[in-house]
C-alpha atoms as a PDB file:
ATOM      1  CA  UNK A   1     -11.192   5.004  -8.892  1.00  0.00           C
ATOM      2  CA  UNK A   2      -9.000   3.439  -5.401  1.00  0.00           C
ATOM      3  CA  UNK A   3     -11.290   0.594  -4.249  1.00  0.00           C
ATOM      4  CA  UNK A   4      -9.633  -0.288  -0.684  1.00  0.00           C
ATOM      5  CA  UNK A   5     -11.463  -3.532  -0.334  1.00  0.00           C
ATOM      6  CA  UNK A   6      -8.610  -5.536  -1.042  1.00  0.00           C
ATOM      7  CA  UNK A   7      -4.696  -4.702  -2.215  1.00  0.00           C
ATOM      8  CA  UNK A   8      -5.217  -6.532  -5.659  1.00  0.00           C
ATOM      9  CA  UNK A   9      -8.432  -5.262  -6.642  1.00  0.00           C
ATOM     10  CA  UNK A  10      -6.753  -1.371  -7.531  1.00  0.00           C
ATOM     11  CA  UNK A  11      -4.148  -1.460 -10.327  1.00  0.00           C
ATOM     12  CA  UNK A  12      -1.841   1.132 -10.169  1.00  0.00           C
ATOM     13  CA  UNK A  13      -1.389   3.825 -12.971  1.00  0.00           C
ATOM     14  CA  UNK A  14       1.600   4.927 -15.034  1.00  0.00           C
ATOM     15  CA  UNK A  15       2.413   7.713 -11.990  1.00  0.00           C
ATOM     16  CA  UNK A  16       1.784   5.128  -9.223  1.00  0.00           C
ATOM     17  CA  UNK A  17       4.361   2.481 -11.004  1.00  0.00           C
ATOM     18  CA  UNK A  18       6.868   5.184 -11.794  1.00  0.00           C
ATOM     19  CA  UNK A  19       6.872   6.034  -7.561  1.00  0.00           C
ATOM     20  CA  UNK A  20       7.396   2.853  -6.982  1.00  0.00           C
ATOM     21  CA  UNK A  21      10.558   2.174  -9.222  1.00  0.00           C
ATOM     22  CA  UNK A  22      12.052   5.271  -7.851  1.00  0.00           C
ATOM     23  CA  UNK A  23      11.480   4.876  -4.296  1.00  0.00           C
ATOM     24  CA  UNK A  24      14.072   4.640  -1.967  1.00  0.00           C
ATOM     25  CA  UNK A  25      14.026   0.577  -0.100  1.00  0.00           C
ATOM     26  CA  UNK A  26      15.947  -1.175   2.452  1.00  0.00           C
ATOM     27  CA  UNK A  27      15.363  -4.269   4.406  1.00  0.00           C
ATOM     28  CA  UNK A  28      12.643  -3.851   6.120  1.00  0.00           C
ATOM     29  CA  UNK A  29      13.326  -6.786   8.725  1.00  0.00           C
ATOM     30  CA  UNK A  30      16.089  -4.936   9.516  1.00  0.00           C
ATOM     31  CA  UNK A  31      15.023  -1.798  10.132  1.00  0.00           C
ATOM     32  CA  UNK A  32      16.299   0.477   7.368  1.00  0.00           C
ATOM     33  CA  UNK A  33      13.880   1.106   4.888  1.00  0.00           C
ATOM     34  CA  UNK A  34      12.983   4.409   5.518  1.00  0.00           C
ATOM     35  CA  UNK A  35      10.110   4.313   3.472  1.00  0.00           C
ATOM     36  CA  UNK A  36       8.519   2.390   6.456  1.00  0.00           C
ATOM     37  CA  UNK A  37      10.168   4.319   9.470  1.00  0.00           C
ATOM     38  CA  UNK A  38       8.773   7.777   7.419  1.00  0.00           C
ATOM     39  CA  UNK A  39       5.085   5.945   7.761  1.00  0.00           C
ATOM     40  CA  UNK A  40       5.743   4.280  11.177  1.00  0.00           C
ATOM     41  CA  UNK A  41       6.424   7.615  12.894  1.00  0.00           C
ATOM     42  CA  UNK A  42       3.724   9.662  10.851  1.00  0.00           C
ATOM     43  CA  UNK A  43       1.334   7.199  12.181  1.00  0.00           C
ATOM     44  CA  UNK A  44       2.580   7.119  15.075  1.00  0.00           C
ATOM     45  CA  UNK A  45       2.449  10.975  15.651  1.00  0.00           C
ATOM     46  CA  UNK A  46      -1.002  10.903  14.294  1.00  0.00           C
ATOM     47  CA  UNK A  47      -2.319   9.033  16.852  1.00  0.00           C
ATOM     48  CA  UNK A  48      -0.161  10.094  19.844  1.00  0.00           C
ATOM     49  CA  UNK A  49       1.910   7.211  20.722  1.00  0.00           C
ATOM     50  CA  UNK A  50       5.794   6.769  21.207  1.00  0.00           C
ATOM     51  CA  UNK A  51       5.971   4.049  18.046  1.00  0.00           C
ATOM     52  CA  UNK A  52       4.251   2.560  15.606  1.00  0.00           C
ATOM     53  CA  UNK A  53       4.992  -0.721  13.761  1.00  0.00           C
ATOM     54  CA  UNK A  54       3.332  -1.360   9.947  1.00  0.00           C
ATOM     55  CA  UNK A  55       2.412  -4.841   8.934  1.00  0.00           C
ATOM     56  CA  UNK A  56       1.396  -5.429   5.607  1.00  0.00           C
ATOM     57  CA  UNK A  57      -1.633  -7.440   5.381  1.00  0.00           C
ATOM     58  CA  UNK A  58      -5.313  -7.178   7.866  1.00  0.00           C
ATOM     59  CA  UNK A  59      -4.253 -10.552   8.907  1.00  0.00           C
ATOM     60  CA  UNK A  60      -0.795 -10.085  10.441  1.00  0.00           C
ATOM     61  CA  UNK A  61      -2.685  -7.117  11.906  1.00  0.00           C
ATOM     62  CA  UNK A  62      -5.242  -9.412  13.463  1.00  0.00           C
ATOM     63  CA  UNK A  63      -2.706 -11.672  15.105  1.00  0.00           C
ATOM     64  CA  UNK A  64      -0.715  -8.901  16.625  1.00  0.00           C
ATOM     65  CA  UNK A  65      -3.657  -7.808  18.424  1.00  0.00           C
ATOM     66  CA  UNK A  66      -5.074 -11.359  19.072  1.00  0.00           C
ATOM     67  CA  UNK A  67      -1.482 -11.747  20.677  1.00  0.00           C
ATOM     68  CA  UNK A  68      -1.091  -8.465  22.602  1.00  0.00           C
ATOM     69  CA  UNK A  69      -4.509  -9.164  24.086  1.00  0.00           C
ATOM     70  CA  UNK A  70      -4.173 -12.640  24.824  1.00  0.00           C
ATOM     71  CA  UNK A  71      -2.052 -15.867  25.904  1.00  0.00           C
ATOM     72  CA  UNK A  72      -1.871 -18.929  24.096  1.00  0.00           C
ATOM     73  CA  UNK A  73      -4.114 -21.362  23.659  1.00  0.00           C
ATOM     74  CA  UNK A  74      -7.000 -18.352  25.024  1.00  0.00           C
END
């Protein structure tokens, strides 16, 4: 069973660990893991826009749009 409430509440199986050791990484900061440009551009195509950016947690998520939709100190 995948319970999305929360990143640590799923442990992965066998097949989800082995995916993981054998994906191909980079530095993300940087711009070349192409793990996350593959999902950046999927979602982005999914939902019609010219770029997408991935953060990895609901907070970071919250602050970007706190910040896109307003100022400091707001």
């Amino acid at each position: 069973m995948i319970d999305l409430r929360s990143d640590t509440v799923t442990r992965p199986s066998a097949a989800m660990r082995q995916v993981m050791a054998q994906a191909e990484v980079g530095d993300d900061v940087w711009g070349d893991d192409p793990t996350v440009q593959q999902l950046e551009a999927l979602a982005a195509a999914m939902i019609g826009k010219e770029a997408a950016l991935f953060v990895p947690s609901g907070t970071q998520s919250n602050l970007c749009a706190l910040l896109t939709h307003c100022q400091r100190g707001d």
